[in-house]
C-alpha atoms as a PDB file:
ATOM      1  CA  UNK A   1       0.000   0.000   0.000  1.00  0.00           C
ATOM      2  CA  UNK A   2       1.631   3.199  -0.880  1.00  0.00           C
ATOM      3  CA  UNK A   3       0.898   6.909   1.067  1.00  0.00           C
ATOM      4  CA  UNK A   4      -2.113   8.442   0.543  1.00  0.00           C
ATOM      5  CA  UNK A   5      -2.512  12.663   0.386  1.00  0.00           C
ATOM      6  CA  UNK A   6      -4.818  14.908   1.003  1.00  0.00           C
ATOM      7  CA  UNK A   7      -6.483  14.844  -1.528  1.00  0.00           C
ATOM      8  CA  UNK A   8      -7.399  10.994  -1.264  1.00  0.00           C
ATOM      9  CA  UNK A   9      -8.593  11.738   2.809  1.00  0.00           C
ATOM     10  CA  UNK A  10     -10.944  14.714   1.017  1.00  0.00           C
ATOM     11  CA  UNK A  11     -12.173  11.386  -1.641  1.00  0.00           C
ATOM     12  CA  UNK A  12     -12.564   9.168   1.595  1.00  0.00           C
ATOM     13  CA  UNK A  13     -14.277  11.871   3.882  1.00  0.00           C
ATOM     14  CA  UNK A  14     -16.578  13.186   0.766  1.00  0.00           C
ATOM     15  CA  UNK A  15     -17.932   9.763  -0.288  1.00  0.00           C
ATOM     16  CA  UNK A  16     -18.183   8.357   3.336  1.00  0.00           C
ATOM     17  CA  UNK A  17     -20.602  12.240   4.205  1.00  0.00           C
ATOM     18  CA  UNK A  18     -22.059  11.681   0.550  1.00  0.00           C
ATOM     19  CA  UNK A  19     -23.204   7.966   1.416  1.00  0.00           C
ATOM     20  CA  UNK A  20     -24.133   8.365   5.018  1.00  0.00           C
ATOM     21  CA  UNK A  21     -26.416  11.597   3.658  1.00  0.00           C
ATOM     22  CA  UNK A  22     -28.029   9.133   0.894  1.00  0.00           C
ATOM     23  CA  UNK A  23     -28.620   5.547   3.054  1.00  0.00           C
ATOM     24  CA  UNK A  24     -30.202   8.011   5.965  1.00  0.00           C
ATOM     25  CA  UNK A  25     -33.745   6.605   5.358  1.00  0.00           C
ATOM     26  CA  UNK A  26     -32.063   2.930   5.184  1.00  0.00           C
ATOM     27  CA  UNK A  27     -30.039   3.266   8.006  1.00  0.00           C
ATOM     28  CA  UNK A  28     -32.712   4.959  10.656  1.00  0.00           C
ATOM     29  CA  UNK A  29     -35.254   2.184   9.020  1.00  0.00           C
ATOM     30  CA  UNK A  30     -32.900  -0.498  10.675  1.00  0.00           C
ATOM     31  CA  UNK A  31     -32.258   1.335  13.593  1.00  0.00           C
ATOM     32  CA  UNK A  32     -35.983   1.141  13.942  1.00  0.00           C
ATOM     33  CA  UNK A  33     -36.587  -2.646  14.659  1.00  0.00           C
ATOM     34  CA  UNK A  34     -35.203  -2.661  17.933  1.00  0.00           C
ATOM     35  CA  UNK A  35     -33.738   1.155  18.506  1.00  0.00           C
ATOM     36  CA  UNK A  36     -35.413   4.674  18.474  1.00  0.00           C
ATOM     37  CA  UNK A  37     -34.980   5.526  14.686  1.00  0.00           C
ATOM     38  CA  UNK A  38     -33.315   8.384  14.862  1.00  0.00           C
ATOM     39  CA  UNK A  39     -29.638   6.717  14.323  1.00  0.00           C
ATOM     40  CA  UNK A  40     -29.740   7.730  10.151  1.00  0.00           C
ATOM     41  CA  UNK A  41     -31.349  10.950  10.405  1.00  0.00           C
ATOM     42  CA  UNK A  42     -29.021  11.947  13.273  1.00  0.00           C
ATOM     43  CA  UNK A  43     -25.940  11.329  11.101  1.00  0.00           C
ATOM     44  CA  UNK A  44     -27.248  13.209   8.094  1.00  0.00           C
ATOM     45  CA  UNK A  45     -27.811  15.845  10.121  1.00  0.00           C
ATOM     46  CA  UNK A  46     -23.780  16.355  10.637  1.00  0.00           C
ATOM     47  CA  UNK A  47     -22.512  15.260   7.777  1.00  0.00           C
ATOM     48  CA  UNK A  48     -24.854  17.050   5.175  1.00  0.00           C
ATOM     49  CA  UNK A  49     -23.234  20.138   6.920  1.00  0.00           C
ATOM     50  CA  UNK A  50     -19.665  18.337   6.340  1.00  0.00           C
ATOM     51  CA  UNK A  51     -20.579  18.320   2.307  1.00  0.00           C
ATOM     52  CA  UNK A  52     -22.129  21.660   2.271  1.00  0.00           C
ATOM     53  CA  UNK A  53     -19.023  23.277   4.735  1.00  0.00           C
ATOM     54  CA  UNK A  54     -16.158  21.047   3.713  1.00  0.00           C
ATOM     55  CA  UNK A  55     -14.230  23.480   0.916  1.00  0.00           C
ATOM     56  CA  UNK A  56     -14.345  26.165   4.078  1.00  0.00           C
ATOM     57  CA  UNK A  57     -12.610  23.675   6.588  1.00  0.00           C
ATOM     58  CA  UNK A  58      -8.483  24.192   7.769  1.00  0.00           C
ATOM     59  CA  UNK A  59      -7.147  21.947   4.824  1.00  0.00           C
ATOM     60  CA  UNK A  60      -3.398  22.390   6.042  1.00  0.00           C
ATOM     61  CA  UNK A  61      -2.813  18.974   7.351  1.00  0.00           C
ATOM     62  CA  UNK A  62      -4.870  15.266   7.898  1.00  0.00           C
ATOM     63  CA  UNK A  63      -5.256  15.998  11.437  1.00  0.00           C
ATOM     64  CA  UNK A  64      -6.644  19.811  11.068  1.00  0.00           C
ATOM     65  CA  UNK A  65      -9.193  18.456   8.569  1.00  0.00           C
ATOM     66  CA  UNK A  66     -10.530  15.364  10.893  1.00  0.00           C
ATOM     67  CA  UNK A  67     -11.167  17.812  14.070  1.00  0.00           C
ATOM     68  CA  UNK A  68     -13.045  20.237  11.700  1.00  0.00           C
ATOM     69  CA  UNK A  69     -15.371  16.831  10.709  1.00  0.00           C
ATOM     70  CA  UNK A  70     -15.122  16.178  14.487  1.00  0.00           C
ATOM     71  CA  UNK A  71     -16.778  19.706  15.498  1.00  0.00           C
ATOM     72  CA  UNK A  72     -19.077  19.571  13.278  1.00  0.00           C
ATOM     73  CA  UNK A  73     -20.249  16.110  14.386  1.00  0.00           C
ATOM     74  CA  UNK A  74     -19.929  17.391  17.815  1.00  0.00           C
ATOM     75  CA  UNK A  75     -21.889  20.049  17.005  1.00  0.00           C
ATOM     76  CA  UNK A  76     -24.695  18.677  15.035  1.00  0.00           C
ATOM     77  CA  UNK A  77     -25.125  15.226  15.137  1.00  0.00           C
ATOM     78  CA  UNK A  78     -28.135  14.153  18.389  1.00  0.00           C
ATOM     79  CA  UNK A  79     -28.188  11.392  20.613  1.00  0.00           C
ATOM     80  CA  UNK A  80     -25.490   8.875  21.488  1.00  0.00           C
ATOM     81  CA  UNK A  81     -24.301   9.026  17.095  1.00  0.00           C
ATOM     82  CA  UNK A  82     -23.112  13.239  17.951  1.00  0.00           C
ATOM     83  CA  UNK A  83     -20.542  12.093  21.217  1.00  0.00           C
ATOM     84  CA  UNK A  84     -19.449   8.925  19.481  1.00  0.00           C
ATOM     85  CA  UNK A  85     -18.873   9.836  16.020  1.00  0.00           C
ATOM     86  CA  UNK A  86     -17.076  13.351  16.952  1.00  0.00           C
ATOM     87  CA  UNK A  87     -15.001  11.568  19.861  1.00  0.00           C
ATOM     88  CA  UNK A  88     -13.766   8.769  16.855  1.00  0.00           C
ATOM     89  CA  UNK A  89     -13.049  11.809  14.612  1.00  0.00           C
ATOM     90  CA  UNK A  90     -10.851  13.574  17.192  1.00  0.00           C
ATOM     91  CA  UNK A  91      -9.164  11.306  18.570  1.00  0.00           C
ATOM     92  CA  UNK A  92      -8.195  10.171  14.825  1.00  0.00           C
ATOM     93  CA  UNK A  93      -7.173  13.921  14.110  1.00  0.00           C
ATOM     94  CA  UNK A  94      -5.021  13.651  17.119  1.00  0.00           C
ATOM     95  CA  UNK A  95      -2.989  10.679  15.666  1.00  0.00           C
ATOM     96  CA  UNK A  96      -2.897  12.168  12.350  1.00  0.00           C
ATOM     97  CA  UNK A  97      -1.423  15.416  13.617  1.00  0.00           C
ATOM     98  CA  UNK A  98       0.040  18.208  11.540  1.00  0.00           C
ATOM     99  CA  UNK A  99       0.842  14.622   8.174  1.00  0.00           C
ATOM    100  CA  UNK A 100       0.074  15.741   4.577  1.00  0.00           C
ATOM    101  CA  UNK A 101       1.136  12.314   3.430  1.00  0.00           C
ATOM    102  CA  UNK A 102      -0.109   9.287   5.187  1.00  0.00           C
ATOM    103  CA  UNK A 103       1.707   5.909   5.455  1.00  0.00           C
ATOM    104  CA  UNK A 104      -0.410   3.155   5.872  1.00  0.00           C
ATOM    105  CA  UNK A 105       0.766   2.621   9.350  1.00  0.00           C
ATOM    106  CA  UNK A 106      -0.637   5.996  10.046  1.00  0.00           C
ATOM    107  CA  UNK A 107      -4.101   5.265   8.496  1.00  0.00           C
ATOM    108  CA  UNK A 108      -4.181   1.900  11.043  1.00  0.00           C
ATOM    109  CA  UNK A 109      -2.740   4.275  14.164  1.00  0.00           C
ATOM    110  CA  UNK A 110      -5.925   6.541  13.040  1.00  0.00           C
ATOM    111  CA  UNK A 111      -8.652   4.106  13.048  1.00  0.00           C
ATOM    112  CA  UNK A 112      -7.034   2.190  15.799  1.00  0.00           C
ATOM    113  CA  UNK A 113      -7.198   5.350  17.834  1.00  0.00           C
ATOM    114  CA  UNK A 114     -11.019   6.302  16.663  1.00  0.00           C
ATOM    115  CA  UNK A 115     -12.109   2.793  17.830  1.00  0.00           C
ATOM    116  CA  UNK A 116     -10.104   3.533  21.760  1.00  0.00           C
ATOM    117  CA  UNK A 117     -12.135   6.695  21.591  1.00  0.00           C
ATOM    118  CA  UNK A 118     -15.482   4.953  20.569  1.00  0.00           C
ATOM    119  CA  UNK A 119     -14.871   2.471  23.401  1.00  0.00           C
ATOM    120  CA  UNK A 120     -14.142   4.931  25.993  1.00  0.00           C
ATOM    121  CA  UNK A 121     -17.065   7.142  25.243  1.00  0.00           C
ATOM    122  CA  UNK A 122     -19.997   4.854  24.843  1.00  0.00           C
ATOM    123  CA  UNK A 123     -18.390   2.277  27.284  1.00  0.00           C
ATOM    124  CA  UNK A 124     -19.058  -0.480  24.427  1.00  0.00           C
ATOM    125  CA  UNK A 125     -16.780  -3.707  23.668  1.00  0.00           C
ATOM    126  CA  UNK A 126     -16.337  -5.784  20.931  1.00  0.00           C
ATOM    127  CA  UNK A 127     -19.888  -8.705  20.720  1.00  0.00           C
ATOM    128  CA  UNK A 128     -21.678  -5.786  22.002  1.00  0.00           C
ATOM    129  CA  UNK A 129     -23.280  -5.522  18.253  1.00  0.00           C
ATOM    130  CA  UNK A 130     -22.517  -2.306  17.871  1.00  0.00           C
ATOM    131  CA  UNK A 131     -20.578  -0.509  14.611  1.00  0.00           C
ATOM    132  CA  UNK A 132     -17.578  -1.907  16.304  1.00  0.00           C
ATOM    133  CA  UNK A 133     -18.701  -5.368  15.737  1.00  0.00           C
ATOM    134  CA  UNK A 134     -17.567  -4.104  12.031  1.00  0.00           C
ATOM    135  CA  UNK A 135     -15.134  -1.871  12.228  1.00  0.00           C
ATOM    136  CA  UNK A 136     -12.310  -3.328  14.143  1.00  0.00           C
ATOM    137  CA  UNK A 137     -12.845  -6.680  12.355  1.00  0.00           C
ATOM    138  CA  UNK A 138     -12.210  -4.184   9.007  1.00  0.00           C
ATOM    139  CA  UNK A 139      -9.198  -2.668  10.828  1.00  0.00           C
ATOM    140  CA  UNK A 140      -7.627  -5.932  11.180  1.00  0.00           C
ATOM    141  CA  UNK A 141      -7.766  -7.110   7.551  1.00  0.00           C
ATOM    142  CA  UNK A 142      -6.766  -3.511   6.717  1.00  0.00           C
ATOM    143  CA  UNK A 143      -3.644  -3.801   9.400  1.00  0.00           C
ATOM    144  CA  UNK A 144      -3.000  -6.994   7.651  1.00  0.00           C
ATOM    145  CA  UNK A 145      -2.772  -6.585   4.015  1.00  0.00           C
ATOM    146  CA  UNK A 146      -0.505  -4.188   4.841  1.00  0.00           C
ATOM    147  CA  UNK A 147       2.864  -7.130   5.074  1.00  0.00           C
ATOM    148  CA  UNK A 148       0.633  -9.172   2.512  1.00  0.00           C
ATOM    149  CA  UNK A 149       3.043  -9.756  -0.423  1.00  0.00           C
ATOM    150  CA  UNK A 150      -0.242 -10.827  -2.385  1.00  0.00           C
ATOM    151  CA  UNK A 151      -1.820  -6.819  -1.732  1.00  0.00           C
ATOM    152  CA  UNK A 152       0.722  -4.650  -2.393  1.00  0.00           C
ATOM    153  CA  UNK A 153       1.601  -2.436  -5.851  1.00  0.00           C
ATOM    154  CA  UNK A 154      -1.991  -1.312  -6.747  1.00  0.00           C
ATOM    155  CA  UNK A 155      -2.339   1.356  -4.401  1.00  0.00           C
ATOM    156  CA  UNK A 156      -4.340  -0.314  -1.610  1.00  0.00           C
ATOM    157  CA  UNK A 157      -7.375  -1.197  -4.049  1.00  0.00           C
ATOM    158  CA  UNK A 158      -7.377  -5.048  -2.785  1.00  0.00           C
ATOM    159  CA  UNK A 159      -6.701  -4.196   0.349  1.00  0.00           C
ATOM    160  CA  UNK A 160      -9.875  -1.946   0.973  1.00  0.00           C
ATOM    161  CA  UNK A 161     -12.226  -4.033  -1.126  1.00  0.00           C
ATOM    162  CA  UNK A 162     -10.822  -7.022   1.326  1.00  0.00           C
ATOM    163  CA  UNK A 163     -11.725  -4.587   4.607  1.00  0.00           C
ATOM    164  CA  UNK A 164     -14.791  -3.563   3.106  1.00  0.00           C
ATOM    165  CA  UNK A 165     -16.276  -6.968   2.742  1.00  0.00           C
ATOM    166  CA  UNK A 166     -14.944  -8.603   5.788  1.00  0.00           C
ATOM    167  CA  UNK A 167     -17.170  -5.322   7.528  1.00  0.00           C
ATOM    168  CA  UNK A 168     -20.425  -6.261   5.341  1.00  0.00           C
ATOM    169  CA  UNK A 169     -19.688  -9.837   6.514  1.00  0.00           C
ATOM    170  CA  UNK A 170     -19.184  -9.029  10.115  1.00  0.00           C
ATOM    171  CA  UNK A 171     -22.092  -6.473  10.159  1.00  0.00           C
ATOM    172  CA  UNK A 172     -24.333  -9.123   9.056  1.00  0.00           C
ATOM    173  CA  UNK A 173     -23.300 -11.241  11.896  1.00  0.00           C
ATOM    174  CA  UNK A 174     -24.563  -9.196  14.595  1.00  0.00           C
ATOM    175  CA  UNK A 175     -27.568 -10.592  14.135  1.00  0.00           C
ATOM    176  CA  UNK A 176     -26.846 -13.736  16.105  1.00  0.00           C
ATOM    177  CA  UNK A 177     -25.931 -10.725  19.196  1.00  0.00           C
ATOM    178  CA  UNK A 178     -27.685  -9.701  21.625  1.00  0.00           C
ATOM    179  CA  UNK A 179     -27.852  -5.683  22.369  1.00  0.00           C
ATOM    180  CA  UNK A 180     -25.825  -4.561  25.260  1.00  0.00           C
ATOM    181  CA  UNK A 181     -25.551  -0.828  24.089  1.00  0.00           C
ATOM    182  CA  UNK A 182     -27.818   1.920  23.491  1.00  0.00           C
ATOM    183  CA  UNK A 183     -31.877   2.147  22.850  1.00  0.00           C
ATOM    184  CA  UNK A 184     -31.468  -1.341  21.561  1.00  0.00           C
ATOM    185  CA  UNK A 185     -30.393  -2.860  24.904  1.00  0.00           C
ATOM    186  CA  UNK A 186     -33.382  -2.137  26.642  1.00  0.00           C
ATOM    187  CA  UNK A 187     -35.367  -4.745  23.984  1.00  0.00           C
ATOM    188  CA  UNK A 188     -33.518  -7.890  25.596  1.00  0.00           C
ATOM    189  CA  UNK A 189     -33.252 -10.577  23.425  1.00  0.00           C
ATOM    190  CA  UNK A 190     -36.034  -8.995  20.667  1.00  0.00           C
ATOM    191  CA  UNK A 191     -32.554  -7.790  19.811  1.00  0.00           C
ATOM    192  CA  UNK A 192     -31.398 -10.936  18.399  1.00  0.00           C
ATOM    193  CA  UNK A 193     -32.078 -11.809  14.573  1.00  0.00           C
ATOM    194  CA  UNK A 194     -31.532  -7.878  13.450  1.00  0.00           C
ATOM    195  CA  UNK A 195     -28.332  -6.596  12.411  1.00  0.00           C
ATOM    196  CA  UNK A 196     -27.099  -3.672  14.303  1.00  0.00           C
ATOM    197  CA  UNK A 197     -27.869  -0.524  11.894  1.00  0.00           C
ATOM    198  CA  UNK A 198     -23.970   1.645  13.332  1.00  0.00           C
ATOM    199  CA  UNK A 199     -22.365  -2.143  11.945  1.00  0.00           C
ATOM    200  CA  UNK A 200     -24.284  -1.993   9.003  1.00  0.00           C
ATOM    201  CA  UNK A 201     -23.605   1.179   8.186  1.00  0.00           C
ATOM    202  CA  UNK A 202     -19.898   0.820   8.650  1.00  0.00           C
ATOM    203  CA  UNK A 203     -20.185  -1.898   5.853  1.00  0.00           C
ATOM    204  CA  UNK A 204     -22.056   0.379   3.285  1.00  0.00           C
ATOM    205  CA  UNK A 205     -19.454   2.726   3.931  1.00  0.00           C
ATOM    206  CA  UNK A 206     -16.282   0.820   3.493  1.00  0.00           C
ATOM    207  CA  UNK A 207     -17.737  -0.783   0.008  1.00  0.00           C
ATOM    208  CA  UNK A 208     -18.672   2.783  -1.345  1.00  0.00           C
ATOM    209  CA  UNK A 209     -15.354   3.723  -0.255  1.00  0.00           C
ATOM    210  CA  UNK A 210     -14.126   0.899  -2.398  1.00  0.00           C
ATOM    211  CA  UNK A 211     -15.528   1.775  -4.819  1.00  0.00           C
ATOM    212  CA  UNK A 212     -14.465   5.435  -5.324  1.00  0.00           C
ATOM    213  CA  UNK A 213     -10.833   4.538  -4.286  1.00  0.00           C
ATOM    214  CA  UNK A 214     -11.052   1.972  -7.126  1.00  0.00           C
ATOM    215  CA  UNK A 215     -12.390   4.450  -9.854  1.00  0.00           C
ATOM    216  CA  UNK A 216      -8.977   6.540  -8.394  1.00  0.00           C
ATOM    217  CA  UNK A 217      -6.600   4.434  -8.093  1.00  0.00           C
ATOM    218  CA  UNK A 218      -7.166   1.336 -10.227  1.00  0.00           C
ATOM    219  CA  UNK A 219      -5.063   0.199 -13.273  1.00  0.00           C
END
């Protein structure tokens, strides 16, 4: 996997707000079966201000960018999605610091620091089925493909696909869980035999992701 710039954390960050904006009604539908509903139209509401704000944010390094998306989050996201989503953003901008270029090792020390800082403010662990049910299971592959001989020279195009399905995969096994976070942990077991809508969403994210960093990046 070879560094990324700028300007492919601007591709990442604009397709993940641009996808999050467009599943809202798909996401808050699944958050409906056993939560309050609100978890897709809560995130829209922060990152639609993300697309509309984003050409106006500091753009002078990786980590000045993530605490702008952080704020904003902060700022504008309700419920449990604002604290967790802004708190995985900052901490992230902290471990990115003043980089224009990221090594991949950097891009693992980023989401491995976003998913300390989800754990520490919504108290969750992993079998919890929350989004970290998918998110540190897409870490990993991510972490490993980067000393796989077999995923190296196209610019990290296998590599994401590979994290991007192993989080659709894992997303869809939170069904089996049983809730021990959030409005969903008050249905008991009514919360087996849905997937968790934060782990779902992670998945749809990571494939468009994909997808985009494919249409860049691909031979």
């Amino acid at each position: 996997m070879a560094q990324a710039s700028l300007d492919d954390l601007d591709l990442v960050l604009m397709t993940m707000a641009k996808t999050i904006v467009d599943n809202a009604d798909y996401f808050a539908q699944l958050d409906s079966i056993v939560g309050d509903g609100d978890f897709g139209y809560s995130l829209r509401n922060g990152w639609e201000v993300v697309l509309s704000d984003y050409d106006g944010f500091d753009h002078s390094s990786a980590g000045a960018i993530l605490k702008k998306v952080a704020l904003t989050l902060i700022g504008k996201v309700g419920g449990v999605s604002g604290p967790i989503w802004g708190t995985a953003f900052l901490r992230a901008s902290v471990a990115a610091g003043d980089r224009t270029e990221l090594e991949p090792e950097d891009v693992i020390a980023m989401l491995r620091a976003a998913i300390t800082g989800i754990m520490a403010r919504g108290g969750a662990s992993l079998g919890e089925k929350t989004l970290l049910d998918a998110l540190v299971p897409a870490t990993d592959s991510l972490e490993a493909a980067i000393g796989d001989p077999a995923l190296q020279g196209d610019h990290g195009v296998a590599a994401i696909q590979r994290a991007a399905d192993v989080a659709v995969n894992a997303a869809e096994q939170t069904k089996s869980m049983l809730a021990m976070r959030g409005r969903a942990a008050y249905t008991g077991e009514r919360s087996i035999g849905s997937v968790d809508a934060g782990a779902t969403a992670i998945g749809v994210i990571l494939q468009a992701i994909s997808a985009k960093w494919r249409e860049k990046h691909g031979s």
